[in-house]
Protein backbone atom coordinates (compact mmCIF):
# COMPACT_ATOMS: atom_id res chain seq x y z
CA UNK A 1 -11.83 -111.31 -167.67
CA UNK A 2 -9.73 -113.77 -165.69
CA UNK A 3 -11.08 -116.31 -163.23
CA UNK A 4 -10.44 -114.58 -160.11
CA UNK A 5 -11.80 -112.66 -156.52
CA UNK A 6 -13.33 -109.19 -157.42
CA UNK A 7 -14.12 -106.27 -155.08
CA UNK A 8 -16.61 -103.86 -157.03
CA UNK A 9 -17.30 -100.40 -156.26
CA UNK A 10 -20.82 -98.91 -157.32
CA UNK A 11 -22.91 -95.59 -157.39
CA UNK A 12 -26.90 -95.15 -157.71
CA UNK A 13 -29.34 -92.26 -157.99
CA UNK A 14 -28.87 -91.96 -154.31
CA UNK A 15 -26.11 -93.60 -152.81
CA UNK A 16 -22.83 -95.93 -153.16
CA UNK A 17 -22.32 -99.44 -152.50
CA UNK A 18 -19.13 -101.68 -152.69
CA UNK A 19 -19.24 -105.69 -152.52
CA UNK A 20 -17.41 -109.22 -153.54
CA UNK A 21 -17.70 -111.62 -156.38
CA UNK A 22 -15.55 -114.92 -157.56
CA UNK A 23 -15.88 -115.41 -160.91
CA UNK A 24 -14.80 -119.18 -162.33
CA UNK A 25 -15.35 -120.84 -165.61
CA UNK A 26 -18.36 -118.92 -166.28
CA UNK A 27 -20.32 -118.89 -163.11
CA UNK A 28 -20.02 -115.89 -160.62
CA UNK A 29 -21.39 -115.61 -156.94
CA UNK A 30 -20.94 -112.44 -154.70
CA UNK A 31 -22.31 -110.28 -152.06
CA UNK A 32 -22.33 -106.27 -151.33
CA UNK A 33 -22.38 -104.32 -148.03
CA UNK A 34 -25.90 -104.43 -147.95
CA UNK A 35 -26.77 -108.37 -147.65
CA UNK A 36 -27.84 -108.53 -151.37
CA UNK A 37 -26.47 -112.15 -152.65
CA UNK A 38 -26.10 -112.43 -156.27
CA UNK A 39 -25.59 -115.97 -158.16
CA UNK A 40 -25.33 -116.48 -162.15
CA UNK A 41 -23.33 -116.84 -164.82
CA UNK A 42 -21.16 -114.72 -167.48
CA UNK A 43 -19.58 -114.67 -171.08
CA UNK A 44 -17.46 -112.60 -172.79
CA UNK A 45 -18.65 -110.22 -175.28
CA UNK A 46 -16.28 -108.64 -177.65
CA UNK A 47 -13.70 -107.09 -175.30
CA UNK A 48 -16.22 -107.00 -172.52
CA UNK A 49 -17.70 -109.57 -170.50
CA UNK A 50 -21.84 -110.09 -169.68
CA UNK A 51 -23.19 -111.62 -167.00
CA UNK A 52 -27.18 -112.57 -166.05
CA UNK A 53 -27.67 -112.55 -162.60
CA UNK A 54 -30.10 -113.56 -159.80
CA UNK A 55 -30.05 -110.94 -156.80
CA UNK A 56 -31.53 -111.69 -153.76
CA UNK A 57 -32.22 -108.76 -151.24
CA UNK A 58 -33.21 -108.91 -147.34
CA UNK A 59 -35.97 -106.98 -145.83
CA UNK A 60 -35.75 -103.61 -145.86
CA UNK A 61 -32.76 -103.62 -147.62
CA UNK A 62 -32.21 -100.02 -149.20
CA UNK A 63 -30.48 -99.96 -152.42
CA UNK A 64 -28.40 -97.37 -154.29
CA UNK A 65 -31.23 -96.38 -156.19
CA UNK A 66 -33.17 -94.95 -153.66
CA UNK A 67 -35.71 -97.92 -153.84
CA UNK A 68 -36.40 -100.33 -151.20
CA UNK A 69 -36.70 -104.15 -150.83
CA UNK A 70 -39.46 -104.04 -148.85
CA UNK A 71 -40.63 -106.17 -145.30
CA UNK A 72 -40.38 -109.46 -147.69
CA UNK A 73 -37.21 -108.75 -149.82
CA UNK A 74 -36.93 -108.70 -153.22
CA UNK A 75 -35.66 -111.11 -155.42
CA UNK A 76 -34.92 -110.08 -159.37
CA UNK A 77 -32.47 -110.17 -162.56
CA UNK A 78 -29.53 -107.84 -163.12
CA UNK A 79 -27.36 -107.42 -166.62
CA UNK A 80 -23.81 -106.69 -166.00
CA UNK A 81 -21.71 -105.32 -168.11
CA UNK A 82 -17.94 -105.19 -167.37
CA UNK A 83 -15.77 -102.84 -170.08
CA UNK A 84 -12.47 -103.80 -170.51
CA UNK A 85 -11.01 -101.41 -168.25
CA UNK A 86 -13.12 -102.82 -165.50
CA UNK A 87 -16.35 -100.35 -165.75
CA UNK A 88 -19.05 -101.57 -164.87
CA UNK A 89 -22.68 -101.15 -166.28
CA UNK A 90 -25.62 -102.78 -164.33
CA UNK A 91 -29.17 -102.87 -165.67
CA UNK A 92 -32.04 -103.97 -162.83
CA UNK A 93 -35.70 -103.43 -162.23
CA UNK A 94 -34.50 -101.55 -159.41
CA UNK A 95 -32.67 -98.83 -161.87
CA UNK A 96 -29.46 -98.36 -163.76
CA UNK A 97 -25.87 -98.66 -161.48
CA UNK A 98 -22.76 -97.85 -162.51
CA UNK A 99 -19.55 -99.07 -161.13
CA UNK A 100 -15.78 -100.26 -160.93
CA UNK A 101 -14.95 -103.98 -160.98
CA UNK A 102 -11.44 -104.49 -159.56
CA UNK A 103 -9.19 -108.13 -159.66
CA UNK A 104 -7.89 -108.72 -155.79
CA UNK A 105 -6.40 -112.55 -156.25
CA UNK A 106 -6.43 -114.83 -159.08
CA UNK A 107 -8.51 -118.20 -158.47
């Protein structure tokens, strides 16, 4: 995976999402449609690449899962896989996510 701007697509139990992430020299930072930030790092794996992340959710936020963040937010860990074809494979407390990760400009 190239250092570069990403737009990601995504599907839950319940719903779909889309948001933005910049990934460079290891560290990625993005943001979906919902207000959730995320901020970590990644590495590649094989042919795939792995990132650890820390989300952070607003009130009330509903996710894609059909869960919600609550009237304090949540804040928790997510595992991202990206396949080499840019699938995407996201573990969380919050449930399992799968998803599209798509290059829009090099960095």
């Amino acid at each position: 995976m190239r250092d570069g701007f990403y737009r990601v697509d995504y599907s839950g139990r319940t719903n779909v999402g889309a948001g933005a992430f910049a990934l460079v020299r290891g560290k990625i930072a993005g943001l979906d449609v919902g207000g959730v930030t995320y901020t970590g790092t990644y590495r590649p794996d094989g042919n795939d690449v792995v990132s650890k992340l820390r989300a952070k959710a607003p009130p009330s936020t509903a996710f894609v899962t059909g869960m919600n963040a609550g009237p304090t937010g949540m804040d928790f860990e997510v595992t991202l896989r990206v396949h080499s074809d840019g699938m995407l494979d996201i573990q969380s407390p919050i449930g399992a996510i799968q998803g599209r990760m798509t290059l829009i400009s090099l960095l």
